[in-house]
Protein backbone atom coordinates (compact mmCIF):
# COMPACT_ATOMS: atom_id res chain seq x y z
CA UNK A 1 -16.11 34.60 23.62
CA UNK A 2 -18.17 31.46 22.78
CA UNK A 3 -16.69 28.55 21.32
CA UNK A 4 -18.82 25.76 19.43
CA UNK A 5 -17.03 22.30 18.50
CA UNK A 6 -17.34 20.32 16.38
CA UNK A 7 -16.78 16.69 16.11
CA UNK A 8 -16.68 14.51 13.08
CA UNK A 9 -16.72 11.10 14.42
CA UNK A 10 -16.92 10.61 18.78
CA UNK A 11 -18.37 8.31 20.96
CA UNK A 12 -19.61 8.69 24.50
CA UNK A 13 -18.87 6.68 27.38
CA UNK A 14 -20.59 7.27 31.10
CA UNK A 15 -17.83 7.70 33.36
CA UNK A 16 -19.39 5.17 35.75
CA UNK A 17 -19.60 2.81 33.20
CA UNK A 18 -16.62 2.48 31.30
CA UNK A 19 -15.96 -0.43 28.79
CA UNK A 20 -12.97 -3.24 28.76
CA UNK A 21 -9.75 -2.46 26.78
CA UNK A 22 -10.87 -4.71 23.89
CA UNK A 23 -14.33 -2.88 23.45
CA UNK A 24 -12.02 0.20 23.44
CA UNK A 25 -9.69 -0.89 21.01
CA UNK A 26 -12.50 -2.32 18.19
CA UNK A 27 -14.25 1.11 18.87
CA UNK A 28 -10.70 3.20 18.57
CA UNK A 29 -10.07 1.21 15.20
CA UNK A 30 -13.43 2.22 13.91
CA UNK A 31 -13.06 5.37 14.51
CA UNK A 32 -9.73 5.89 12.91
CA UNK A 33 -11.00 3.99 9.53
CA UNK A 34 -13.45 6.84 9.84
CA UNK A 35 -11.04 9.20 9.95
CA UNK A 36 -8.92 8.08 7.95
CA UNK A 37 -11.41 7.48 4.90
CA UNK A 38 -12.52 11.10 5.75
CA UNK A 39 -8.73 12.26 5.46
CA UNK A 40 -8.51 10.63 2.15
CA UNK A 41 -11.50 12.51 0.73
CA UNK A 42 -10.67 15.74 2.03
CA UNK A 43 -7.02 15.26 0.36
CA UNK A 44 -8.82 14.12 -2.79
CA UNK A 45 -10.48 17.39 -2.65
CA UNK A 46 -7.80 19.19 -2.34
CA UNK A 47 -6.03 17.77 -5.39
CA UNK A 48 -8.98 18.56 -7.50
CA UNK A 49 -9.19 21.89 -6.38
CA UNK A 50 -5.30 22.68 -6.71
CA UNK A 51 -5.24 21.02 -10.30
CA UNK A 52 -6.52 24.14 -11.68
CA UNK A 53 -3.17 26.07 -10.74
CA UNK A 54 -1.28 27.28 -13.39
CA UNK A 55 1.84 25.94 -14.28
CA UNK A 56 4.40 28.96 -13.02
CA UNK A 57 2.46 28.06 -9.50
CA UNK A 58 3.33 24.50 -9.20
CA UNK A 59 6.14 23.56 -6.53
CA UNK A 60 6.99 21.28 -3.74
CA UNK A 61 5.49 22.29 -0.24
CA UNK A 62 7.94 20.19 2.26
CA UNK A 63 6.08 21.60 5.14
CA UNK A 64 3.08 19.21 4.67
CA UNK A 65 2.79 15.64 5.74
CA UNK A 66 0.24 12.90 4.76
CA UNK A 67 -0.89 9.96 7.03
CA UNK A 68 -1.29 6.74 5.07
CA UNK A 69 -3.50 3.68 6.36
CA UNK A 70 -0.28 1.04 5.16
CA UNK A 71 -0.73 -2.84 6.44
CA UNK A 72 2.29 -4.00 8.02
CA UNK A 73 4.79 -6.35 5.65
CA UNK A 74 6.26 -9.10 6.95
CA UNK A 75 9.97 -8.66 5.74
CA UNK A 76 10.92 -12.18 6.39
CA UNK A 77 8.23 -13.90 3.85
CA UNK A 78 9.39 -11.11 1.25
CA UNK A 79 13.15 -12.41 1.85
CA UNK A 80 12.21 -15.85 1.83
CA UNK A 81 10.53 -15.33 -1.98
CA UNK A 82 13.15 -14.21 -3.17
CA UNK A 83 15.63 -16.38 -1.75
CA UNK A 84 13.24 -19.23 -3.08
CA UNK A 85 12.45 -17.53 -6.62
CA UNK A 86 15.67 -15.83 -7.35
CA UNK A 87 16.66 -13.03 -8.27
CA UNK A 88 15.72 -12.54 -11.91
CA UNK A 89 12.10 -10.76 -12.85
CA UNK A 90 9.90 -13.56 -13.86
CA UNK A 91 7.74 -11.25 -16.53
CA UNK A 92 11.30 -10.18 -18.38
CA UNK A 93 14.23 -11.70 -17.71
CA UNK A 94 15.93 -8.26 -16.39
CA UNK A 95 18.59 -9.24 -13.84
CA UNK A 96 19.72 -5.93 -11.39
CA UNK A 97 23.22 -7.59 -10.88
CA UNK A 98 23.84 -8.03 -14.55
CA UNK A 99 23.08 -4.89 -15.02
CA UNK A 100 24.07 -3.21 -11.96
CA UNK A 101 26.90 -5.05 -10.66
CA UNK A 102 27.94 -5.32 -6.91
CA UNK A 103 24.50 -2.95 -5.72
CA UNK A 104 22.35 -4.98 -7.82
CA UNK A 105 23.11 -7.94 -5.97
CA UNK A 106 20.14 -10.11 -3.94
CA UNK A 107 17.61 -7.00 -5.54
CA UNK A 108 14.13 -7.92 -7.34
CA UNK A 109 10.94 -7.14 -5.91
CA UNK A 110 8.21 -10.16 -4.20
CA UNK A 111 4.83 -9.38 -6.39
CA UNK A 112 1.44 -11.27 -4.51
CA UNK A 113 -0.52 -13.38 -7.13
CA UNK A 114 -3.57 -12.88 -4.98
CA UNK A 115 -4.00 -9.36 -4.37
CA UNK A 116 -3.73 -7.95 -0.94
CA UNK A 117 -6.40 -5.95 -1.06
CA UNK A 118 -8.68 -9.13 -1.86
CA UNK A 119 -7.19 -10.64 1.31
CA UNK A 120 -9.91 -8.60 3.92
CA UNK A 121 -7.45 -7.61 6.93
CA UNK A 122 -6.76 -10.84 7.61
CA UNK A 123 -4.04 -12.78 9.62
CA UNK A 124 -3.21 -15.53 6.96
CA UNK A 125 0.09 -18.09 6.11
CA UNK A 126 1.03 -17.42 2.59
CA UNK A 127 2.84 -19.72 0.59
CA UNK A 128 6.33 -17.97 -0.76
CA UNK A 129 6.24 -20.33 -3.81
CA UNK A 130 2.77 -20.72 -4.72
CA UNK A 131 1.18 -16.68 -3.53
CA UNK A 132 4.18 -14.69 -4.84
CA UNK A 133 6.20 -14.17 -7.83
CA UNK A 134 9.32 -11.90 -7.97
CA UNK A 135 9.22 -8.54 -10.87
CA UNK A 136 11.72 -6.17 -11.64
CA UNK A 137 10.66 -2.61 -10.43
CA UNK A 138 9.48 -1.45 -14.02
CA UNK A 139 7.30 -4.97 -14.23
CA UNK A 140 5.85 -4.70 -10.55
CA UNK A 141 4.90 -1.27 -11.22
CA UNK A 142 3.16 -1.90 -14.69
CA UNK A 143 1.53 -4.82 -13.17
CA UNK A 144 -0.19 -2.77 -10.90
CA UNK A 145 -1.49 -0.18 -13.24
CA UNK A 146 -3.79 -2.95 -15.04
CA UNK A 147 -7.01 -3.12 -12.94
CA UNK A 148 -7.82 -6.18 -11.99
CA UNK A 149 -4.21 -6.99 -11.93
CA UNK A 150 -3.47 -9.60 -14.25
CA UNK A 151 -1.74 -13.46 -13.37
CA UNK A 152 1.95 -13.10 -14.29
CA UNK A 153 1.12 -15.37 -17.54
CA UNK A 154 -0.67 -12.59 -19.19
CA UNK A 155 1.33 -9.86 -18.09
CA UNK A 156 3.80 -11.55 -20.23
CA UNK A 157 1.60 -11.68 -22.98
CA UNK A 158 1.06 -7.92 -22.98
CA UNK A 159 4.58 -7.49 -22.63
CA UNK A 160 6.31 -5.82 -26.25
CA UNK A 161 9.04 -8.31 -27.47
């Protein structure tokens, strides 16, 4: 039997030769951006191809898992927004303890003014006053659906009174 692989992305190293940890980490990362940009289309893919099912077909399949390229939050600066900003959604007004009582309590959600996507990978100090705003769910969510994501002032203008 005669096997042929096949490799996507690789990179060779001469045994004799091999480079420092840092080289091997930068090269590592690259190659898992490759991957995962490569994941990404072949999922796309596959969502274009299965949106022709017919309706009867559609269910959940809770045997497959999906790897997601996430940036890692820092939890503290999203506390510190809030505890700075409150706790009422700056684009309506809705309050989740009001509402919600007891389990509403200390909930709203910390919104970035400047987009994290515009921010390039980048280690930088954010201000919790100035580079956030706190939304309810519904408002953080609608936000995001505008592209480019508007300031918070005219989100409020679009906003149905």
């Amino acid at each position: 039997m005669h096997f042929i692989l096949e490799s996507a992305v690789s990179k060779f190293y001469p045994r004799n030769s091999m480079p420092n940890d840092s080289v091997l980490t930068k090269d590592l990362r690259k190659l898992l951006e490759i991957y995962f940009t490569l994941f990404e289309k072949v999922s796309l893919e596959e969502n274009i191809q299965n949106s022709d099912e017919k309706e009867e077909e559609w269910f959940e399949d809770l045997t497959k898992y999906r790897i997601h390229r996430v940036a890692e939050r820092n939890q503290n600066l999203s506390k510190r927004v809030k505890q700075l900003q409150g706790y009422v959604c700056k684009a309506c007004n809705f309050n989740f303890e009001s509402r919600y009582g007891e389990i509403g309590k200390g909930f709203i959600e910390a919104h970035h003014t400047v987009p994290i996507s515009s921010l390039n990978k980048a280690k930088i100090q954010l201000d919790p006053i100035q580079e956030f705003t706190v939304l309810c769910s519904n408002c953080h969510r609608m936000i995001h659906r505008i592209k480019p994501t508007p300031t918070l002032e005219k989100f409020k203008k679009m906003l149905k009174t």
